[in-house]
PDB file of N, CA and C in Angstrom:
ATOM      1  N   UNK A   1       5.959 183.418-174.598  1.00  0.00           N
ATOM      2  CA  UNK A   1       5.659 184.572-173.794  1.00  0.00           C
ATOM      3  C   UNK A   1       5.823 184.166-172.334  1.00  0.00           C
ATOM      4  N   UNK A   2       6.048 185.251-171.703  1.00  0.00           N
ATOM      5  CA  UNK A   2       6.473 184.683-170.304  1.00  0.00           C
ATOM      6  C   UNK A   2       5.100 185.439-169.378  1.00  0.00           C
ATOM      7  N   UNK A   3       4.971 184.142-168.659  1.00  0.00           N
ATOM      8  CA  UNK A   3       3.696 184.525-167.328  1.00  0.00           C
ATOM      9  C   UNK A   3       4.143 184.758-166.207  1.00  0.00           C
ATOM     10  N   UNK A   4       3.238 185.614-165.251  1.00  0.00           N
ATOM     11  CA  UNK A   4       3.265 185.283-164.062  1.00  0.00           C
ATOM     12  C   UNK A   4       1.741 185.011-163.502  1.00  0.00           C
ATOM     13  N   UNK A   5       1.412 184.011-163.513  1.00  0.00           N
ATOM     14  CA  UNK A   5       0.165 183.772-162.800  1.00  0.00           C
ATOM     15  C   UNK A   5      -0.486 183.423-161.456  1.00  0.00           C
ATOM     16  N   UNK A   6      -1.659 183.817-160.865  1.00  0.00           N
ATOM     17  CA  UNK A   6      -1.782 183.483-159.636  1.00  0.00           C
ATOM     18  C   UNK A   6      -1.769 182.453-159.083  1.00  0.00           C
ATOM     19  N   UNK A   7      -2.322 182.006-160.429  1.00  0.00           N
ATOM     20  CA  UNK A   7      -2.473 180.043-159.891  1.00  0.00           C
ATOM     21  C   UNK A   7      -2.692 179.050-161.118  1.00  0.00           C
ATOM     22  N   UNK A   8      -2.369 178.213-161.016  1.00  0.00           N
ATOM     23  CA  UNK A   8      -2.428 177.101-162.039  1.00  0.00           C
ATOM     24  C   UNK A   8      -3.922 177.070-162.506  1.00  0.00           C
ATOM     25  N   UNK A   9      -3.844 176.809-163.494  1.00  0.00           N
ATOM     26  CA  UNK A   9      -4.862 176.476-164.854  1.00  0.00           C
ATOM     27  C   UNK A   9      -5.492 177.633-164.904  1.00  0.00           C
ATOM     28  N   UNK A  10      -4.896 178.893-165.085  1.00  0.00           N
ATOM     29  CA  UNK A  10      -5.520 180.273-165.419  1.00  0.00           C
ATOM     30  C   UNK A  10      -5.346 179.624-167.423  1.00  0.00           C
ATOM     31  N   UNK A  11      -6.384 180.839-167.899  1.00  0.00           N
ATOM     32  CA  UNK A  11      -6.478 180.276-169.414  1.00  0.00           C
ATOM     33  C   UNK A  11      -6.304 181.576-169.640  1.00  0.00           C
ATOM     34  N   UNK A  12      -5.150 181.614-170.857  1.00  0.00           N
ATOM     35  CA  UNK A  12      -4.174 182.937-171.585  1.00  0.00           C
ATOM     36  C   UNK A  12      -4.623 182.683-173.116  1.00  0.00           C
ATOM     37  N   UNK A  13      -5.086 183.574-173.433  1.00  0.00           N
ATOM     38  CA  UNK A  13      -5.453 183.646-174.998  1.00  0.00           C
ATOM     39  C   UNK A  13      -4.721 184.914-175.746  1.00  0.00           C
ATOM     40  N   UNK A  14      -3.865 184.142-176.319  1.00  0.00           N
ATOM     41  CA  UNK A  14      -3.320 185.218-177.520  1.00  0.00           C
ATOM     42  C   UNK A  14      -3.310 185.206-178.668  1.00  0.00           C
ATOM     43  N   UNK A  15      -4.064 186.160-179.430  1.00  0.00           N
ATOM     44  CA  UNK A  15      -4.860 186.179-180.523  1.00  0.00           C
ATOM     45  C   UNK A  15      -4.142 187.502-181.038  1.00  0.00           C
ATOM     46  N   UNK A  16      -4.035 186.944-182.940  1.00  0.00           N
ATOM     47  CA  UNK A  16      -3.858 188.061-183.703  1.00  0.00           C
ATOM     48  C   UNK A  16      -4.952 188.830-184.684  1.00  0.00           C
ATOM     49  N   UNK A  17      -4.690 190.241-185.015  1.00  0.00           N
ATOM     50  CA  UNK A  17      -5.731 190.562-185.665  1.00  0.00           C
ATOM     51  C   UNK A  17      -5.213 191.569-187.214  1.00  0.00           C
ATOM     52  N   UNK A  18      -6.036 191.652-187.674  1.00  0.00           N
ATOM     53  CA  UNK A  18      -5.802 192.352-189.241  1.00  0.00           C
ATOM     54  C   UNK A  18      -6.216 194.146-188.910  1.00  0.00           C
ATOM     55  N   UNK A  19      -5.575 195.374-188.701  1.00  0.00           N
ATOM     56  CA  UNK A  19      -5.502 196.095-187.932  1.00  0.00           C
ATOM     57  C   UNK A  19      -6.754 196.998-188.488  1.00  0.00           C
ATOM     58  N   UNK A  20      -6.896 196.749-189.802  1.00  0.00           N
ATOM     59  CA  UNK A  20      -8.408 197.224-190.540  1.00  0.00           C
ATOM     60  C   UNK A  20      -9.492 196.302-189.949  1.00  0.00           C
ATOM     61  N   UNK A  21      -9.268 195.455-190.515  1.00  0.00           N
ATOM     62  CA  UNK A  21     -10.295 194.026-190.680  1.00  0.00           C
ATOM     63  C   UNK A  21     -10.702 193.197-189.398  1.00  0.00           C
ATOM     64  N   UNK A  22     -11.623 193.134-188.489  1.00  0.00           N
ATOM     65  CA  UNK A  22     -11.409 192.378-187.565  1.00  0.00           C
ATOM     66  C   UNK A  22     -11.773 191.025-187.202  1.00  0.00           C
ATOM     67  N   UNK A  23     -12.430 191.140-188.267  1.00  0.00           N
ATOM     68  CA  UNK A  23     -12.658 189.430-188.588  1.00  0.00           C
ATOM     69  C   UNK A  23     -11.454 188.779-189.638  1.00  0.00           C
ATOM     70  N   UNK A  24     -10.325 189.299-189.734  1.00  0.00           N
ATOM     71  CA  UNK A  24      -9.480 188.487-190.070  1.00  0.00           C
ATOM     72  C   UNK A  24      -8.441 188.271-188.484  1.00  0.00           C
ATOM     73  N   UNK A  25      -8.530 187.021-187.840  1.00  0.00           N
ATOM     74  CA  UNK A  25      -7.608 187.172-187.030  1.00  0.00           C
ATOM     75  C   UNK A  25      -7.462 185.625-186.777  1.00  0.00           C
ATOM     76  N   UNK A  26      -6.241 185.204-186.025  1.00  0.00           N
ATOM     77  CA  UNK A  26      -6.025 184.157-185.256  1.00  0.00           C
ATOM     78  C   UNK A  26      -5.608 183.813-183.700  1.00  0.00           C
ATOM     79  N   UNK A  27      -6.193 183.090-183.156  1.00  0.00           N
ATOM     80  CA  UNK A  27      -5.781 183.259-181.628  1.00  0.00           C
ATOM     81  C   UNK A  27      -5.836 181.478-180.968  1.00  0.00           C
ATOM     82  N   UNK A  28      -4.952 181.249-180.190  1.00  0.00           N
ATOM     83  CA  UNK A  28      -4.760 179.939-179.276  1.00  0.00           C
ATOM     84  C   UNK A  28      -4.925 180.506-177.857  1.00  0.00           C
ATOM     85  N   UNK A  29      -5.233 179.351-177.069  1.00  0.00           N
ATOM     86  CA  UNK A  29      -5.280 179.402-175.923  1.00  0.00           C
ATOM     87  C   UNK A  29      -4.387 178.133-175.049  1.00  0.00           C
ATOM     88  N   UNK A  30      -3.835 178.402-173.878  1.00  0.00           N
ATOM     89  CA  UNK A  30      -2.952 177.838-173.344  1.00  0.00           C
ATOM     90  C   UNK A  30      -3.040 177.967-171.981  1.00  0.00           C
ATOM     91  N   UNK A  31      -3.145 176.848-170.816  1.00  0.00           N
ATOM     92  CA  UNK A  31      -3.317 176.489-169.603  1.00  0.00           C
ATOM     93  C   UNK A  31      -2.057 177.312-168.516  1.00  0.00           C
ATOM     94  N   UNK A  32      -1.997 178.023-167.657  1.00  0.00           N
ATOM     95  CA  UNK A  32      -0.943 178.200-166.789  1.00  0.00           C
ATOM     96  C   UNK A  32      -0.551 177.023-165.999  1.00  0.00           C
ATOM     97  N   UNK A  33       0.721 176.485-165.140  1.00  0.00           N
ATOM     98  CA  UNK A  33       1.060 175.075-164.981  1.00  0.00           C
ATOM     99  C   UNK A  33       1.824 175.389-163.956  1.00  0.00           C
ATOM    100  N   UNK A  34       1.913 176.737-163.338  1.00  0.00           N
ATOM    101  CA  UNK A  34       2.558 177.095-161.894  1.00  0.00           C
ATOM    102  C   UNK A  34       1.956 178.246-161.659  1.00  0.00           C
ATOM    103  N   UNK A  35       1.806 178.723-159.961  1.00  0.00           N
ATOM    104  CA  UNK A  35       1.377 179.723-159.496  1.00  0.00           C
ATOM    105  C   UNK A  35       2.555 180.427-159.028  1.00  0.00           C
ATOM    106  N   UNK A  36       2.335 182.261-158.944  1.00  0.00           N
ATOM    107  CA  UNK A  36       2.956 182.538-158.251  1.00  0.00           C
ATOM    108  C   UNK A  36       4.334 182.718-158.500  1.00  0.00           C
ATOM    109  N   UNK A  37       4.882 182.400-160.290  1.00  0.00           N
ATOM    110  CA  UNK A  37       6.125 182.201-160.293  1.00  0.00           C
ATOM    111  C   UNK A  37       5.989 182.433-162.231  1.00  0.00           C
ATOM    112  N   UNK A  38       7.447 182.814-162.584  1.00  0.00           N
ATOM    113  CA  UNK A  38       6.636 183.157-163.978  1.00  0.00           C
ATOM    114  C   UNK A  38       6.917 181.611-164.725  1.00  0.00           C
ATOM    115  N   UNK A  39       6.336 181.637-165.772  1.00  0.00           N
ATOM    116  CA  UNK A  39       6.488 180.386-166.950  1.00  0.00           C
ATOM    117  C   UNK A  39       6.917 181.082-168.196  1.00  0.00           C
ATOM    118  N   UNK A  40       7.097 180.133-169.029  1.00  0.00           N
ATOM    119  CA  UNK A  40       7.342 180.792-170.449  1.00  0.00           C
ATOM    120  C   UNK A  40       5.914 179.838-170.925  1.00  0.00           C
ATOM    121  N   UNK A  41       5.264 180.234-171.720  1.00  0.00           N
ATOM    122  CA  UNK A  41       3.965 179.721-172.051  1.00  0.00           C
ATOM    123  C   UNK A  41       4.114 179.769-173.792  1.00  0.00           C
ATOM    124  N   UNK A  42       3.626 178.020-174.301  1.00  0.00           N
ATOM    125  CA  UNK A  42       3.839 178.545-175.807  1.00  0.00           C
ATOM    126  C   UNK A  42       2.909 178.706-176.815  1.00  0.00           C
ATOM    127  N   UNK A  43       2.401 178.882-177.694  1.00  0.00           N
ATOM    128  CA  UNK A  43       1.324 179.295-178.575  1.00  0.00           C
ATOM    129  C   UNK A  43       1.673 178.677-179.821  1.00  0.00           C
ATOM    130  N   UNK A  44       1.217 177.455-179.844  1.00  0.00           N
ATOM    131  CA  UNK A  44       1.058 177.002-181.306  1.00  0.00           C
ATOM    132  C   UNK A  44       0.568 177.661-182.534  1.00  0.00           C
ATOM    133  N   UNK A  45       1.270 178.209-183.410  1.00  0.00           N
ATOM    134  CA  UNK A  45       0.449 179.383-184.302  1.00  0.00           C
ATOM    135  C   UNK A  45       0.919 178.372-185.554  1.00  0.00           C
ATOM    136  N   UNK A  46       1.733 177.631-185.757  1.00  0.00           N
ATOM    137  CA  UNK A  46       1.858 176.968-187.528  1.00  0.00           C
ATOM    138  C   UNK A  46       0.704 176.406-188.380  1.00  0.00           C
ATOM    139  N   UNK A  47      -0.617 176.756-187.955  1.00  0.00           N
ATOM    140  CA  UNK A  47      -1.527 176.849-188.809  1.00  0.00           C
ATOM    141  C   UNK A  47      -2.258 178.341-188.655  1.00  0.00           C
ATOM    142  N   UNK A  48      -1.612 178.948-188.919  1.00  0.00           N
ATOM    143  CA  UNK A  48      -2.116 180.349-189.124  1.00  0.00           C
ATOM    144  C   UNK A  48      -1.826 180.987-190.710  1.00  0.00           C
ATOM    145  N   UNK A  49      -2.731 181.052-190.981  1.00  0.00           N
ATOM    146  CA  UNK A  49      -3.203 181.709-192.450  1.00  0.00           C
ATOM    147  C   UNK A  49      -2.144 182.758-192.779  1.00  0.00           C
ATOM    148  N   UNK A  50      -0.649 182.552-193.144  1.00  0.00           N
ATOM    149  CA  UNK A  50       0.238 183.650-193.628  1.00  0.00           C
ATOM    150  C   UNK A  50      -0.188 184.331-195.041  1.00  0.00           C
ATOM    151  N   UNK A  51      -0.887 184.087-195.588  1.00  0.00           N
ATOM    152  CA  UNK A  51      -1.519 185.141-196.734  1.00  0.00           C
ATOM    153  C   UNK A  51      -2.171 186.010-195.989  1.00  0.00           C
ATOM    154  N   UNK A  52      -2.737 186.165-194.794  1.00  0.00           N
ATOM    155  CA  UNK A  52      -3.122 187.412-194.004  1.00  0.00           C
ATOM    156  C   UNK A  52      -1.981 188.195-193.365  1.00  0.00           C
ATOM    157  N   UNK A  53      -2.670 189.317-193.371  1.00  0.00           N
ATOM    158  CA  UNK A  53      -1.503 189.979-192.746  1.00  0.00           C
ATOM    159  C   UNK A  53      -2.349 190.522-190.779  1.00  0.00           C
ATOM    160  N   UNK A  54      -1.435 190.358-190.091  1.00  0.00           N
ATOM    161  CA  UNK A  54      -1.744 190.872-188.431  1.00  0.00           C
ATOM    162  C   UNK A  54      -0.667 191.852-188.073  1.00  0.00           C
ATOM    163  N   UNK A  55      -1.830 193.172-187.448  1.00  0.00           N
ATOM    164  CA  UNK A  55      -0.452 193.801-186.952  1.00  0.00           C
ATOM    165  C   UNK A  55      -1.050 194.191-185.368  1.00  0.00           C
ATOM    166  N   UNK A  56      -2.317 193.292-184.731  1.00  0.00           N
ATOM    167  CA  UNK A  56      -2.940 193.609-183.110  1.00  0.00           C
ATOM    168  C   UNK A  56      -2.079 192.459-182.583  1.00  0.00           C
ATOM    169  N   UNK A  57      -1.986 192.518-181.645  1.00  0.00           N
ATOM    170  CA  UNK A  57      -1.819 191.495-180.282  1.00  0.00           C
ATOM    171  C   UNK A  57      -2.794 191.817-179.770  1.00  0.00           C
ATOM    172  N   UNK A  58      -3.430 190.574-178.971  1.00  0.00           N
ATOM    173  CA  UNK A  58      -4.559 191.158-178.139  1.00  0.00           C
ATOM    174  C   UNK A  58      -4.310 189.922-177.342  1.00  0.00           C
ATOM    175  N   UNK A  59      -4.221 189.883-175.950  1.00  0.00           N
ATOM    176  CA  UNK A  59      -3.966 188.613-174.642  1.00  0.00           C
ATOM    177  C   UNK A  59      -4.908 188.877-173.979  1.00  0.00           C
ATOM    178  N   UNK A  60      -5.769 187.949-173.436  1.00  0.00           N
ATOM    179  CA  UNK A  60      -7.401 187.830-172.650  1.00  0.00           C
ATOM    180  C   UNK A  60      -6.653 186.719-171.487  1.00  0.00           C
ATOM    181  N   UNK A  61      -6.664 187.073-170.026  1.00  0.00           N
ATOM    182  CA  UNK A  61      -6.353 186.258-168.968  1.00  0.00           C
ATOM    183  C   UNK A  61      -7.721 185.902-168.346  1.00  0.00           C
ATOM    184  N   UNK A  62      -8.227 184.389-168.402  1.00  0.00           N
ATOM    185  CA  UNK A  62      -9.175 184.075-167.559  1.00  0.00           C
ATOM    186  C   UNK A  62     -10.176 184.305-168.552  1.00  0.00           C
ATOM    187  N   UNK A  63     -10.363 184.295-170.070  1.00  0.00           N
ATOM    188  CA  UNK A  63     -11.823 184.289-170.813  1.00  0.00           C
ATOM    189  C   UNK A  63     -13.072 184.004-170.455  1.00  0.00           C
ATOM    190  N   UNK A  64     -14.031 184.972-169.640  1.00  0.00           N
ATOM    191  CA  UNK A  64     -15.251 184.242-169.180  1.00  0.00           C
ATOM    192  C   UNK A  64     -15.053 184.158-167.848  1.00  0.00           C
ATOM    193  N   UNK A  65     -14.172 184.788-167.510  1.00  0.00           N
ATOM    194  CA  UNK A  65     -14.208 184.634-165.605  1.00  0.00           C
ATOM    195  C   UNK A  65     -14.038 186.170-165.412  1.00  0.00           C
ATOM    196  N   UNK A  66     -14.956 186.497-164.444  1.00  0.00           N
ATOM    197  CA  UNK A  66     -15.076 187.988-163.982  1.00  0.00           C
ATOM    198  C   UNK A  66     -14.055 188.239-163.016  1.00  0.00           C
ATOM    199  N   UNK A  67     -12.901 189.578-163.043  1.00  0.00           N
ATOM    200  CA  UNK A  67     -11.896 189.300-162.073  1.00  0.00           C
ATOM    201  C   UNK A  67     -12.945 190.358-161.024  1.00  0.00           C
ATOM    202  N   UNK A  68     -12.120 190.245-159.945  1.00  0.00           N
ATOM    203  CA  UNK A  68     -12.236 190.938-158.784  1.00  0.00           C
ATOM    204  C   UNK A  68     -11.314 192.010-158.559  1.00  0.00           C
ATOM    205  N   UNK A  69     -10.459 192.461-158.761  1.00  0.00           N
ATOM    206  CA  UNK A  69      -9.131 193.354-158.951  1.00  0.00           C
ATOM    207  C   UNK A  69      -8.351 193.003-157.656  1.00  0.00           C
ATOM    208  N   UNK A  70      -8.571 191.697-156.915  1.00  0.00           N
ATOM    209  CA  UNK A  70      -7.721 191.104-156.278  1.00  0.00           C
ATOM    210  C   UNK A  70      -6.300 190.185-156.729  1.00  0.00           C
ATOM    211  N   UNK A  71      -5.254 190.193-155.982  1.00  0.00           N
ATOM    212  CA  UNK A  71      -4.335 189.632-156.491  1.00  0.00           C
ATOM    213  C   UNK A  71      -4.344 188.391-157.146  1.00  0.00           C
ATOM    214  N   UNK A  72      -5.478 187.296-157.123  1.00  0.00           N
ATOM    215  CA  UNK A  72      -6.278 186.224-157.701  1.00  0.00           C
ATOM    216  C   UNK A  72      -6.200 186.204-159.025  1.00  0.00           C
ATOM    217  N   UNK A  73      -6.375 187.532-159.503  1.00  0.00           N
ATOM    218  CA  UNK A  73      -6.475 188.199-160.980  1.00  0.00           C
ATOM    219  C   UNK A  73      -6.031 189.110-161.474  1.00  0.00           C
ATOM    220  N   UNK A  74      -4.724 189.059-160.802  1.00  0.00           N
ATOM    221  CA  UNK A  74      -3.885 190.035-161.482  1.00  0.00           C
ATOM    222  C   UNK A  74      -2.340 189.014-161.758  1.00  0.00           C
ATOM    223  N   UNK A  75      -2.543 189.143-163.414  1.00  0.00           N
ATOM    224  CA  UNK A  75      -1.657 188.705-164.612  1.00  0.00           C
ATOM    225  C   UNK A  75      -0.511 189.657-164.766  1.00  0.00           C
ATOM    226  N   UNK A  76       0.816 189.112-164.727  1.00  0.00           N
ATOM    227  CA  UNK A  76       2.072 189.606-165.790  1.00  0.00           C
ATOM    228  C   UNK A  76       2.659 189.140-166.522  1.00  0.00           C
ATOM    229  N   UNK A  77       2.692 189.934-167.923  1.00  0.00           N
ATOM    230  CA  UNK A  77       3.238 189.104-168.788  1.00  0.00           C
ATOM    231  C   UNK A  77       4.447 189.717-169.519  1.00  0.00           C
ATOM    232  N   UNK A  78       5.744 189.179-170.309  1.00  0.00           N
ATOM    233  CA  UNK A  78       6.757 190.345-170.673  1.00  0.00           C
ATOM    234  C   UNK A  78       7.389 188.984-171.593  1.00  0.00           C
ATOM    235  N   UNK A  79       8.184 189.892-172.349  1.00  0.00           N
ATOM    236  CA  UNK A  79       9.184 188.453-173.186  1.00  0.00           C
ATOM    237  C   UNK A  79       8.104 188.084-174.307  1.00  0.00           C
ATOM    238  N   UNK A  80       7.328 188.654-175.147  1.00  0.00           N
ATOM    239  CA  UNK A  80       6.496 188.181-176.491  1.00  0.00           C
ATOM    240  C   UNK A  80       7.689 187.715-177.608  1.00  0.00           C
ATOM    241  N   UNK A  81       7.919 186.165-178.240  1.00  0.00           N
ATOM    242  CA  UNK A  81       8.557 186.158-178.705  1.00  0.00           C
ATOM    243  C   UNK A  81       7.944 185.483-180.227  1.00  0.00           C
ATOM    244  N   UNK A  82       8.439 185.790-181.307  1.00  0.00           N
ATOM    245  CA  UNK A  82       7.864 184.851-182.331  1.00  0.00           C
ATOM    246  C   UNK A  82       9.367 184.182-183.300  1.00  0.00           C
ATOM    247  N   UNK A  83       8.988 182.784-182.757  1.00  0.00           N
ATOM    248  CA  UNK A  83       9.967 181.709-183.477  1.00  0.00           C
ATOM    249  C   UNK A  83       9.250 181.420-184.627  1.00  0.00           C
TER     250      UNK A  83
END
């Protein structure tokens, strides 16, 4: 997936979910490593339970940090890809 973040070591969580069920889901988290510029960011998912089925995306920028609706905390993201 591709970022644009404000600043290095923002934390991107992308998590899948079961669109009934919401306690069936899986999600990683992954460090930003440039500001200001986009990245491609990757998500280790090959231990994810394929006898489930996911049909949510759900991406959390900054888990546990309150934004301000300043440019500090404002995330773009585009390019979701699954290899």
């Amino acid at each position: 997936m591709k970022v644009f973040s404000p600043r290095v070591g923002a934390k991107v969580l992308l998590k899948v979910e079961n669109q009934t069920n919401g306690g069936i889901s899986f999600e990683k988290e992954v460090l930003t490593t440039v500001a200001n510029a986009w990245e491609e960011l990757t998500f280790d998912y090959s231990t994810i339970n394929t006898a489930n089925s996911y049909q949510k995306i759900v991406l959390i920028f900054d888990l546990g940090a309150m934004g301000d609706g300043s440019a500090n905390y404002t995330f773009l993201f585009d390019d979701i890809k699954l290899n």
